[in-house]
C-alpha atoms as a PDB file:
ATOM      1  CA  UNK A   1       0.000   0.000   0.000  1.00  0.00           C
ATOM      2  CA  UNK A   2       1.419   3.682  -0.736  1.00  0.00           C
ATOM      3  CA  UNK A   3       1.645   5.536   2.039  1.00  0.00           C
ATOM      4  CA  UNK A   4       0.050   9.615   2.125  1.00  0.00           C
ATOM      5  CA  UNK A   5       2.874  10.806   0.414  1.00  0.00           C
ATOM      6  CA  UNK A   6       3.227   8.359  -2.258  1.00  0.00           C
ATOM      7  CA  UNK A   7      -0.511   9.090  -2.930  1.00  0.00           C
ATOM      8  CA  UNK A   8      -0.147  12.704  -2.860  1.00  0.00           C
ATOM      9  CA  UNK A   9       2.677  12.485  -5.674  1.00  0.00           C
ATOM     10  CA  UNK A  10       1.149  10.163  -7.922  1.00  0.00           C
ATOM     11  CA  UNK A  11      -2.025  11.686  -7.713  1.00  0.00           C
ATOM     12  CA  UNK A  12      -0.538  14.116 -10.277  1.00  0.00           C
ATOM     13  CA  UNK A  13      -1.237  11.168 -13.425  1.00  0.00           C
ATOM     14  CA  UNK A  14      -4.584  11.274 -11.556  1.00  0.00           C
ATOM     15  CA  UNK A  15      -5.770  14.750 -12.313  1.00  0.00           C
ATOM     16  CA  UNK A  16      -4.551  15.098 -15.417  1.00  0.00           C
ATOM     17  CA  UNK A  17      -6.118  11.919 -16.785  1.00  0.00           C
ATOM     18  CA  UNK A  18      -9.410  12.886 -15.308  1.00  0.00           C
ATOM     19  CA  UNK A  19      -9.124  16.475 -17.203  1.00  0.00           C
ATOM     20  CA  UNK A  20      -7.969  14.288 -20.536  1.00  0.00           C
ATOM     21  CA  UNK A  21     -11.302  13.207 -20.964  1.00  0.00           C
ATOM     22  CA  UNK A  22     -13.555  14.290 -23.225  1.00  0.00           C
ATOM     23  CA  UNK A  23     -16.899  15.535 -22.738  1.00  0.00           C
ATOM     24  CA  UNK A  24     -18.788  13.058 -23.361  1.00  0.00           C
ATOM     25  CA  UNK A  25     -17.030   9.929 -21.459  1.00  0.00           C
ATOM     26  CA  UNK A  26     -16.874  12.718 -18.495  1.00  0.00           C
ATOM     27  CA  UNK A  27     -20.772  12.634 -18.579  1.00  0.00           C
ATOM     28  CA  UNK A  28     -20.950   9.102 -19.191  1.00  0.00           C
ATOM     29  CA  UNK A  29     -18.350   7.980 -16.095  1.00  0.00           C
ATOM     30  CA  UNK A  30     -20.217  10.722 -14.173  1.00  0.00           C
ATOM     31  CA  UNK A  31     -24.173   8.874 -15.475  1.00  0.00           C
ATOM     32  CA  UNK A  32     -22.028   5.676 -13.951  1.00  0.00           C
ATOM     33  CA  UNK A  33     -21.103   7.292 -10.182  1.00  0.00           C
ATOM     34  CA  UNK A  34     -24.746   8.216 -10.349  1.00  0.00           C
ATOM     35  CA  UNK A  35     -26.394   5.045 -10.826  1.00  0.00           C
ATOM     36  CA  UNK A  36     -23.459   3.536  -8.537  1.00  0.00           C
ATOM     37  CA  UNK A  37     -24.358   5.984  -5.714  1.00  0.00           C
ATOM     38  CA  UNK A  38     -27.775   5.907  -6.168  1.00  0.00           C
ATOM     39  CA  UNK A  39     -28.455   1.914  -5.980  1.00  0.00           C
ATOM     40  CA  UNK A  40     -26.468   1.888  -2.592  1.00  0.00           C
ATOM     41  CA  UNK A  41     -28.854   4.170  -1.631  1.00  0.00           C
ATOM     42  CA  UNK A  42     -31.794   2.247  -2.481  1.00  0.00           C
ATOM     43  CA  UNK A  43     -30.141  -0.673  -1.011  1.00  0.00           C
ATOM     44  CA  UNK A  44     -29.302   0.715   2.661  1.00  0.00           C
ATOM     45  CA  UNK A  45     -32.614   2.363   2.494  1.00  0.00           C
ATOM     46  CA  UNK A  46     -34.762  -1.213   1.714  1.00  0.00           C
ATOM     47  CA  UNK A  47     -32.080  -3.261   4.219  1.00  0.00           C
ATOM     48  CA  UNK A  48     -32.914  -0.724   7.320  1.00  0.00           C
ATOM     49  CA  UNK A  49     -36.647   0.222   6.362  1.00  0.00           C
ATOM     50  CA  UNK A  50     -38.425  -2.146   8.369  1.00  0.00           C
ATOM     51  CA  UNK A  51     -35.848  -2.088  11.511  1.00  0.00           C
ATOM     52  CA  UNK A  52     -37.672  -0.416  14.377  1.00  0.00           C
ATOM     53  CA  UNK A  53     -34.526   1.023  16.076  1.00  0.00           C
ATOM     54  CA  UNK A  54     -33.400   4.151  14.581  1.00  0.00           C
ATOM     55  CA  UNK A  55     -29.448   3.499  15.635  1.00  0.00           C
ATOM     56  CA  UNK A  56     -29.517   0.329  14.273  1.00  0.00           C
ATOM     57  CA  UNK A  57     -31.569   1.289  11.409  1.00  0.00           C
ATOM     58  CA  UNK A  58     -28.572   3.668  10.851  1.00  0.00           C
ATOM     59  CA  UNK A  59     -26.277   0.883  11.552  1.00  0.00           C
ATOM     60  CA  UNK A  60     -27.524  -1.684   8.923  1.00  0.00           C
ATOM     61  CA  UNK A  61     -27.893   1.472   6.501  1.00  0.00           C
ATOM     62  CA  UNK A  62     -23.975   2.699   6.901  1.00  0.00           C
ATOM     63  CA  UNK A  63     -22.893  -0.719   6.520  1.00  0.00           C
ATOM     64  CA  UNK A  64     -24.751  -1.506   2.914  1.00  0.00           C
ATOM     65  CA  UNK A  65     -24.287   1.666   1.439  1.00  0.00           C
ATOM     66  CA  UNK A  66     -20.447   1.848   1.140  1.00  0.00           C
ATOM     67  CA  UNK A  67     -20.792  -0.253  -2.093  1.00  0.00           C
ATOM     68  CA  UNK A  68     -21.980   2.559  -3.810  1.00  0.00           C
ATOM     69  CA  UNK A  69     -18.428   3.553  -3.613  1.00  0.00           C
ATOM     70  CA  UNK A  70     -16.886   0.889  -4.050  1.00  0.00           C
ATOM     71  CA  UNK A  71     -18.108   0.084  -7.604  1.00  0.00           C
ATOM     72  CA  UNK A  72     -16.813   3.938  -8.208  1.00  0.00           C
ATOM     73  CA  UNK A  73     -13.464   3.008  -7.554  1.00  0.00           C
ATOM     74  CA  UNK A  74     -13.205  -0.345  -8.471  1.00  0.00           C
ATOM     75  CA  UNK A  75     -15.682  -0.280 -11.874  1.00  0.00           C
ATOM     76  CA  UNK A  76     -14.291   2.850 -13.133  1.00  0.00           C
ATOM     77  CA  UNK A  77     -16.792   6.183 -12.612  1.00  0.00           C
ATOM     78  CA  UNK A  78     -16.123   9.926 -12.243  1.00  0.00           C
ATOM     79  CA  UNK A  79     -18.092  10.864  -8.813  1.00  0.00           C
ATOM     80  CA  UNK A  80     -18.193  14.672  -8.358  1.00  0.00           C
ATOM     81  CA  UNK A  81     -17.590  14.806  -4.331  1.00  0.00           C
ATOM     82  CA  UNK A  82     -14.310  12.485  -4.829  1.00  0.00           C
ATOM     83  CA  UNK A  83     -13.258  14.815  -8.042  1.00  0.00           C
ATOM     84  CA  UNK A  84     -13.036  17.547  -5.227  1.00  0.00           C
ATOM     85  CA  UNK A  85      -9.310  16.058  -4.896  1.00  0.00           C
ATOM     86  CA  UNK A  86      -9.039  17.568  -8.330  1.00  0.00           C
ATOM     87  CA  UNK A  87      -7.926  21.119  -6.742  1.00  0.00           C
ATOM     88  CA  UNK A  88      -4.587  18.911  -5.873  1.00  0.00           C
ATOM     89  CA  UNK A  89      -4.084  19.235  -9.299  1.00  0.00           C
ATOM     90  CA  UNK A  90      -4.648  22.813  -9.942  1.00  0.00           C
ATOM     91  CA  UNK A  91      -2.515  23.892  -7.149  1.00  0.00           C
ATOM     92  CA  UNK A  92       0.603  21.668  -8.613  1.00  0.00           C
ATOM     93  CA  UNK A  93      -0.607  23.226 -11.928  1.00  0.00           C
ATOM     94  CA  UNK A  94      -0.665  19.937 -13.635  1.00  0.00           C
ATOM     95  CA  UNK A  95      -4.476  20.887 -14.613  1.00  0.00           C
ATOM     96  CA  UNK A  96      -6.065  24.268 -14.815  1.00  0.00           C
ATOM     97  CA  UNK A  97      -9.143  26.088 -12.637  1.00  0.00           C
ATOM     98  CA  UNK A  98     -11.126  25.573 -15.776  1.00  0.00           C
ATOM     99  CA  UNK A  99     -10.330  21.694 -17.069  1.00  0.00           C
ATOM    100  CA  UNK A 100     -11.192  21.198 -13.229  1.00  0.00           C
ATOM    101  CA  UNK A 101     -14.055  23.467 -13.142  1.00  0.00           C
ATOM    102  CA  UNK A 102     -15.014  21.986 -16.763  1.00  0.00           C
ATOM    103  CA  UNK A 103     -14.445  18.314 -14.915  1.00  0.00           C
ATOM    104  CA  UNK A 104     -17.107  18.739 -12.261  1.00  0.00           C
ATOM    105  CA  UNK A 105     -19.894  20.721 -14.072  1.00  0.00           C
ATOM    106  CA  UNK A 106     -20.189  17.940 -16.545  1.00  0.00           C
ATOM    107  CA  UNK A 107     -19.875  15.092 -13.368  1.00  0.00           C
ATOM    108  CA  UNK A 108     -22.036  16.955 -11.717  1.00  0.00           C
ATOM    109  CA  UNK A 109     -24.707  16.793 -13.884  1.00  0.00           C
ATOM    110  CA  UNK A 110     -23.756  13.289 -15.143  1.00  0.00           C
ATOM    111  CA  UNK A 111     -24.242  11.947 -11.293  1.00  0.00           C
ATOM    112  CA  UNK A 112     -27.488  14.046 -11.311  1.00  0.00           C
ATOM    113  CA  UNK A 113     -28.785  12.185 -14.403  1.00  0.00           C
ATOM    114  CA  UNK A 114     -27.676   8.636 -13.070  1.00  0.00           C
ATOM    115  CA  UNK A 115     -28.941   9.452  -9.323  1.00  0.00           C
ATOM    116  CA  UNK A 116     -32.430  10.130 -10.765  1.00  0.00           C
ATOM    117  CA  UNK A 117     -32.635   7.323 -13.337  1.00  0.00           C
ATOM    118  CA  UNK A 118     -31.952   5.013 -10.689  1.00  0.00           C
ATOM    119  CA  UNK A 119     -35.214   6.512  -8.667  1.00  0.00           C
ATOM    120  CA  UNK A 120     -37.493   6.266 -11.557  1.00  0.00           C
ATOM    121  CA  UNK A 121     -36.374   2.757 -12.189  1.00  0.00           C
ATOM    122  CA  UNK A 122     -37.074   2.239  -7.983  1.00  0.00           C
ATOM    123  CA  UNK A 123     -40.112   4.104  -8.774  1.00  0.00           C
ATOM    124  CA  UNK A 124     -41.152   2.398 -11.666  1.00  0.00           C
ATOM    125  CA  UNK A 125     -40.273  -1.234 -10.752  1.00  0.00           C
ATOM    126  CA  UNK A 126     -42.401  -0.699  -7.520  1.00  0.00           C
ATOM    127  CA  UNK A 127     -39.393  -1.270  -5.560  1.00  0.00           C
ATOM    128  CA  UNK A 128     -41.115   0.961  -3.151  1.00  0.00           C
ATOM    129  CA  UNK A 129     -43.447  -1.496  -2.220  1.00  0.00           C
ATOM    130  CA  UNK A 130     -41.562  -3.449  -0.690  1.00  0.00           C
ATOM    131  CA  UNK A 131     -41.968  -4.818   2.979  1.00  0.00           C
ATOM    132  CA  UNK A 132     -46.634  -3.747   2.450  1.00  0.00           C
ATOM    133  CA  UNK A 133     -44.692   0.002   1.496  1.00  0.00           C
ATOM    134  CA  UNK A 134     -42.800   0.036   4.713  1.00  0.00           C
ATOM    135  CA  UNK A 135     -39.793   0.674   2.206  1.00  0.00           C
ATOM    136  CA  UNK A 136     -42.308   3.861   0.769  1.00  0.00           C
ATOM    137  CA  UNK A 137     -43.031   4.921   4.254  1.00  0.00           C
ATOM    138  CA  UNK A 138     -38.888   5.472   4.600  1.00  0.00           C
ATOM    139  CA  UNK A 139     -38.558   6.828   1.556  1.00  0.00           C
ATOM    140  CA  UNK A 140     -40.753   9.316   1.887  1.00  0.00           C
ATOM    141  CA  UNK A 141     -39.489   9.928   5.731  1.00  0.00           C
ATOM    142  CA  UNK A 142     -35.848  10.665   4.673  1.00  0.00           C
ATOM    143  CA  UNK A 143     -37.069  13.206   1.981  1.00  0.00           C
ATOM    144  CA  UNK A 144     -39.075  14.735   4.296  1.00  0.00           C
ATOM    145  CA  UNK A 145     -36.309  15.506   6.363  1.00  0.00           C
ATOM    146  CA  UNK A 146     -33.887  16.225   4.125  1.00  0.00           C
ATOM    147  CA  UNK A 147     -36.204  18.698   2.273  1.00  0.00           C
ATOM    148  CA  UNK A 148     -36.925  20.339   5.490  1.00  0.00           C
ATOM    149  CA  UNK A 149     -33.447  21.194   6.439  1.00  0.00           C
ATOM    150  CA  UNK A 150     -31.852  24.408   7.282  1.00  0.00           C
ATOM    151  CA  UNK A 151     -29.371  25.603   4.663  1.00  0.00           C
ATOM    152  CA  UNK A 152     -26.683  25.951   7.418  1.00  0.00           C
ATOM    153  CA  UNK A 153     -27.286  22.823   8.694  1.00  0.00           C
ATOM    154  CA  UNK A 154     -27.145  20.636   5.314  1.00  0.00           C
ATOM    155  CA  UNK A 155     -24.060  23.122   4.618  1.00  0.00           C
ATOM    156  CA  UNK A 156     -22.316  21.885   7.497  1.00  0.00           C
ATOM    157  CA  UNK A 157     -23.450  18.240   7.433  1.00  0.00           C
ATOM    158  CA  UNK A 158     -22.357  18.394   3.958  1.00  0.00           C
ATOM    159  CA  UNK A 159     -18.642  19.586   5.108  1.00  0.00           C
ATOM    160  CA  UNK A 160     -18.330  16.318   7.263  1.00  0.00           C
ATOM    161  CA  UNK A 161     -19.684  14.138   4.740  1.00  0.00           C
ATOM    162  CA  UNK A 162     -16.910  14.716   1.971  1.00  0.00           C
ATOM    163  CA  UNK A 163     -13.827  15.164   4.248  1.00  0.00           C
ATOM    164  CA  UNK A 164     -14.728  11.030   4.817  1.00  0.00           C
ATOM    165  CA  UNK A 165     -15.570  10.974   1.109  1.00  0.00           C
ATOM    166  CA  UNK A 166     -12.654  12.248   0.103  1.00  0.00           C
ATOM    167  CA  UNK A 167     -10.698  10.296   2.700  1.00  0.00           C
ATOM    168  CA  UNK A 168     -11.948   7.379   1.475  1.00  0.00           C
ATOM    169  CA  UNK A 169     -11.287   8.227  -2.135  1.00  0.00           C
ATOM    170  CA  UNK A 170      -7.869   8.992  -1.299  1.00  0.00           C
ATOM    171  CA  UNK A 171      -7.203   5.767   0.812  1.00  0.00           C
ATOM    172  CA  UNK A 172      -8.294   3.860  -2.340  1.00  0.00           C
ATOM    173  CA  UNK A 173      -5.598   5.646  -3.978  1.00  0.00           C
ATOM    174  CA  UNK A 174      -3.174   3.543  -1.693  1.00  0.00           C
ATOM    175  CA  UNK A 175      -4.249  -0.119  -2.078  1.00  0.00           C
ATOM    176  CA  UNK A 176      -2.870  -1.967  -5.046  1.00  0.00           C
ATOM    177  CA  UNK A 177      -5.586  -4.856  -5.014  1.00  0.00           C
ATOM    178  CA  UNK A 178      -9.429  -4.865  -5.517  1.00  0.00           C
ATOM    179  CA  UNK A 179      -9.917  -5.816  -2.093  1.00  0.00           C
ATOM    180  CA  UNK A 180      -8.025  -3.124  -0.856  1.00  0.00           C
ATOM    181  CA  UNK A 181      -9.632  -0.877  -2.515  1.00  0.00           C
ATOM    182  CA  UNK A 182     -12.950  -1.564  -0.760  1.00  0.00           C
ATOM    183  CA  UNK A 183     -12.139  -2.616   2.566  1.00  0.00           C
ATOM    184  CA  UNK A 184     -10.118   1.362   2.359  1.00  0.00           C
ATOM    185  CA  UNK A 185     -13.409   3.202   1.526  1.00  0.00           C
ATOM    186  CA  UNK A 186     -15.761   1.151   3.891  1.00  0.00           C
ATOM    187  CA  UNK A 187     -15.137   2.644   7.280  1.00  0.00           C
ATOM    188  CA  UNK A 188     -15.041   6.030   6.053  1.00  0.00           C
ATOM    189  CA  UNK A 189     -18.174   5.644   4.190  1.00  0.00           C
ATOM    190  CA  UNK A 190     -19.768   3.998   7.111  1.00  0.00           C
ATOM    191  CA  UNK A 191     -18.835   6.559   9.297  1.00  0.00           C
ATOM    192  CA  UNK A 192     -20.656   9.483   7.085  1.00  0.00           C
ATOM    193  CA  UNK A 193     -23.604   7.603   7.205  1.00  0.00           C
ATOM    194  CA  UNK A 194     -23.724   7.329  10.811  1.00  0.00           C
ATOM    195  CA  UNK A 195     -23.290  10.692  11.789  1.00  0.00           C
ATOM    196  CA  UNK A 196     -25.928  11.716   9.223  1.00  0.00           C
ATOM    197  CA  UNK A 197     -23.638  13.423   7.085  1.00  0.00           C
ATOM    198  CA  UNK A 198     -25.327  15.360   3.577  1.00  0.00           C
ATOM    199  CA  UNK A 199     -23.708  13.673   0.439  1.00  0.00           C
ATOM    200  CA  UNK A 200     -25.278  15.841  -2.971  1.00  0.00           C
ATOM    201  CA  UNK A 201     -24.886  13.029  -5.198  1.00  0.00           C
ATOM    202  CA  UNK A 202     -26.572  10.129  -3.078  1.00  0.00           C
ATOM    203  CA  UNK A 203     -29.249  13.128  -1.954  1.00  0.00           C
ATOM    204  CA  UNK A 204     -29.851  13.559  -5.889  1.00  0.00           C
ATOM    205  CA  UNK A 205     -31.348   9.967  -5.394  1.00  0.00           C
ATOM    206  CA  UNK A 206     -32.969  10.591  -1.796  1.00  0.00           C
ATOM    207  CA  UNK A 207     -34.854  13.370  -3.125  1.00  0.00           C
ATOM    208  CA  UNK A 208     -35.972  12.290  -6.124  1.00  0.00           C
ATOM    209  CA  UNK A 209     -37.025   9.049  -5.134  1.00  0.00           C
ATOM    210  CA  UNK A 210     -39.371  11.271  -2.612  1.00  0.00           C
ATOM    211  CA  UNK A 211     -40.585  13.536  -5.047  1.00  0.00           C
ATOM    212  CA  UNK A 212     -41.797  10.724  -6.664  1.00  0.00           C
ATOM    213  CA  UNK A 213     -42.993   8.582  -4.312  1.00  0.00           C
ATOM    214  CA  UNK A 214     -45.375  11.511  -2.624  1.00  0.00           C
ATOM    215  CA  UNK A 215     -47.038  10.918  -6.545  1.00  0.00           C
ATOM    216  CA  UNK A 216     -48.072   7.525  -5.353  1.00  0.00           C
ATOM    217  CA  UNK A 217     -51.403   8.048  -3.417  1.00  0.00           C
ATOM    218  CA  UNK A 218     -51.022   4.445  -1.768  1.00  0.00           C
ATOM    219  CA  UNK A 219     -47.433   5.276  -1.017  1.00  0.00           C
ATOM    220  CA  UNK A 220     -48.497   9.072   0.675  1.00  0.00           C
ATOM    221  CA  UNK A 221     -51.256   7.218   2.346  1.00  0.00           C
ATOM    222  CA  UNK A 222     -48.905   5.020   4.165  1.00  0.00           C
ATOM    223  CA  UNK A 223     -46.363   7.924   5.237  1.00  0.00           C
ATOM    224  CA  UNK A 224     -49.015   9.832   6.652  1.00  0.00           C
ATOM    225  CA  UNK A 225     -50.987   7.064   8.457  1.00  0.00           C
ATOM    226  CA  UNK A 226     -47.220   6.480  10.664  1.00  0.00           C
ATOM    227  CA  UNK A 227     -47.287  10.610  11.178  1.00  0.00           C
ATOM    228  CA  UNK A 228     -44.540  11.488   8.514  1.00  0.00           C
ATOM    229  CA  UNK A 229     -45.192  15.071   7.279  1.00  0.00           C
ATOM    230  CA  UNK A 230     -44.413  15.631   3.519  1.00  0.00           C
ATOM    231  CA  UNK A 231     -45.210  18.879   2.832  1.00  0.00           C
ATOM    232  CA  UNK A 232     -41.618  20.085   3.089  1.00  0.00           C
ATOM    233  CA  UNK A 233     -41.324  17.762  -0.137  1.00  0.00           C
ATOM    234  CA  UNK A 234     -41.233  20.136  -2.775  1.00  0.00           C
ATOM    235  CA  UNK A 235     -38.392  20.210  -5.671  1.00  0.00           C
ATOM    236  CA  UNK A 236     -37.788  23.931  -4.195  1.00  0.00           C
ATOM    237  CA  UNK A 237     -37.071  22.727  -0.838  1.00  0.00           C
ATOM    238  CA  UNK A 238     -35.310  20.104  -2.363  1.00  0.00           C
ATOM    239  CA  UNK A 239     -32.426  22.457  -4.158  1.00  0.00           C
ATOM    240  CA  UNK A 240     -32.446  25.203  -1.358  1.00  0.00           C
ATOM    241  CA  UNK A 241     -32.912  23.646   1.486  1.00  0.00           C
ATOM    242  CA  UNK A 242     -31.011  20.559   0.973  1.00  0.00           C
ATOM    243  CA  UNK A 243     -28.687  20.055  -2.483  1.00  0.00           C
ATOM    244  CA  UNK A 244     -27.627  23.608  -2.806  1.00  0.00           C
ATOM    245  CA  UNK A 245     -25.961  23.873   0.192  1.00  0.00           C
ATOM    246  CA  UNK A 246     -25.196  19.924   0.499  1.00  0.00           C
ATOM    247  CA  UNK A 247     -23.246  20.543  -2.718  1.00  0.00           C
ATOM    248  CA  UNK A 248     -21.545  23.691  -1.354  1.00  0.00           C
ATOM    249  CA  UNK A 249     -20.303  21.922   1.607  1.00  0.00           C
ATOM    250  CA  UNK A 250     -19.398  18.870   0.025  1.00  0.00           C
ATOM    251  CA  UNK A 251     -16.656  21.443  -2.153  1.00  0.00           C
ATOM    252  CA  UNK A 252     -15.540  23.127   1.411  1.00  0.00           C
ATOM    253  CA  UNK A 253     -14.849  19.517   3.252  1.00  0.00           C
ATOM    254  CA  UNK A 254     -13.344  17.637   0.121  1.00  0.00           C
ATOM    255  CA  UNK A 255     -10.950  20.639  -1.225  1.00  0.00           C
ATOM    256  CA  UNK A 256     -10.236  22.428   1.551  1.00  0.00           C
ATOM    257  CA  UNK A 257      -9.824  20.412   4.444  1.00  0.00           C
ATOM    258  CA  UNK A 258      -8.856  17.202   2.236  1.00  0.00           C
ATOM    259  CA  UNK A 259      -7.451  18.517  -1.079  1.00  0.00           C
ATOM    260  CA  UNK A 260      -5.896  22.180  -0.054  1.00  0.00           C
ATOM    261  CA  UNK A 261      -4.469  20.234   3.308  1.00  0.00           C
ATOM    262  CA  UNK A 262      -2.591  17.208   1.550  1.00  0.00           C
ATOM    263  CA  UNK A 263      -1.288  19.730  -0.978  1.00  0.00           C
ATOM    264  CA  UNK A 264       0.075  21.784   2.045  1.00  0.00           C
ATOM    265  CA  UNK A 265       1.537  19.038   3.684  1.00  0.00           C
ATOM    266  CA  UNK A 266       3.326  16.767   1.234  1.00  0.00           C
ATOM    267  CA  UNK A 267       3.712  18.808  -2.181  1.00  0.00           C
ATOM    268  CA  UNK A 268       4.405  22.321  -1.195  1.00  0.00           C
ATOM    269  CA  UNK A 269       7.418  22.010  -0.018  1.00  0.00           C
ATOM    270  CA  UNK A 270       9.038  20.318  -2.517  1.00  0.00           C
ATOM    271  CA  UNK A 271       7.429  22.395  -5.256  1.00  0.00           C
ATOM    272  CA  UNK A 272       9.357  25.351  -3.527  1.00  0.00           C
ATOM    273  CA  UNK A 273      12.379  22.850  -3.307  1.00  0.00           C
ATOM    274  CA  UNK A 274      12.448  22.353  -6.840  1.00  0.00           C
ATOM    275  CA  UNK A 275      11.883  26.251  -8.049  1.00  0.00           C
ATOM    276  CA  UNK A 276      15.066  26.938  -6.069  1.00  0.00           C
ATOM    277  CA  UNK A 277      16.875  24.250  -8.104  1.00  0.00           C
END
């Protein structure tokens, strides 16, 4: 396994193979992260849904949705929160502000596109049925409360969640065997989804898959019979109270306090070194 450095200095080939792409396999990998992300999340969601306990609810639900992530890394995907590590790049000028910027507009939107495909396929497939729409009720719940969020909340939330993300990304970086490679990004993963952490990309699928199961009259029904309120559900709370400033935080945590720090610690220095030479 490399060690922090090693990763740091190699991740060099990273960025600028990442800004190599072209436009359209940057929208395709990022369609891939998407759908990757997003069936984790309909995974954890169905594996916790009918557990009582709300810890371990959480529990069973952090420990499922970690392949999301791993089929990024392993299968090959461009996933907007781990491209964060991307400002590594700039700041070792090996890329520019705009292939980077150019890099996670068109992710971005790719992982939007995948995230919500996967909900109408959920949707459609009457996945949500599941468990006499116990798997609805949950849906609908975690919408709900995402939707209903205060921006500096989900901003904050959003900070924790992709300092693990990008942790995890970058630990991946290190192992030199499949099996490394997901047994690095597990714990961290696990861990966001624990502390309730605001991921944009899997909340693409969250609050889709809400928007459209509040369609579903049976589905509604259902939430509302346990007490779950779903008028915060709206596609407006939805982008301002949740993804906007999910998405904003996600940037902060994963190239500030990940990117921007590794940068200051291992590469700095011997950029200077090697301007002196």
């Amino acid at each position: 396994m490399d060690s922090p450095k090693e990763i740091a200095l190699h991740y060099s080939g990273i960025a600028k193979s990442k800004a190599s792409l072209t436009v359209l396999q940057t929208l395709l990998l990022g369609v891939l992260a998407g759908l990757f992300i997003a069936f984790a999340g309909v995974a954890s969601a169905a594996a916790s849904s009918t557990v009582s306990n709300p810890s371990i609810a959480k529990l069973i639900s952090a420990a499922v949705f970690p392949a999301g992530l791993a089929m990024v890394v392993v299968a090959g995907s461009e996933l907007f929160t781990g491209n964060c590590l991307l400002i590594i790049g700039v700041l070792q000028k090996d890329i520019t502000f705009l292939q980077m910027l150019r890099n996670l507009i068109l992710v971005y939107i790719g992982n939007a596109i995948g995230s919500a495909l996967t909900a109408l396929i959920a949707f459609y497939g009457k996945a949500f049925s599941a468990f006499s729409g116990q798997f609805a009720v949950s849906v609908l719940k975690t919408a709900a409360a995402k939707s209903a969020m205060g921006f500096s909340q989900a901003l904050v939330l959003g900070i924790g969640c992709n300092i693990l993300v990008c942790i995890a990304v970058w630990m991946s970086f290190g192992a030199k065997t499949v099996g490394g490679k997901i047994a690095a990004v597990f714990f961290p993963i696990m861990a966001f989804v624990v502390s309730s952490f605001e991921h944009s990309v899997a909340n693409m699928y969250y609050l889709t898959a809400g928007l459209l199961a509040k369609t579903d009259a049976a589905y509604l029904a259902a939430a509302t019979e346990v007490g779950v309120d779903v008028s915060s559900v709206t596609i407006g709370n939805a982008l301002l109270h949740n993804l906007l400033p999910a998405t904003i935080g996600n940037i902060i945590g994963g190239m500030l306090l990940v990117g921007v720090f590794y940068w200051l610690i291992y590469l700095r220095k011997s950029e200077k070194k090697t301007v002196a030479q």
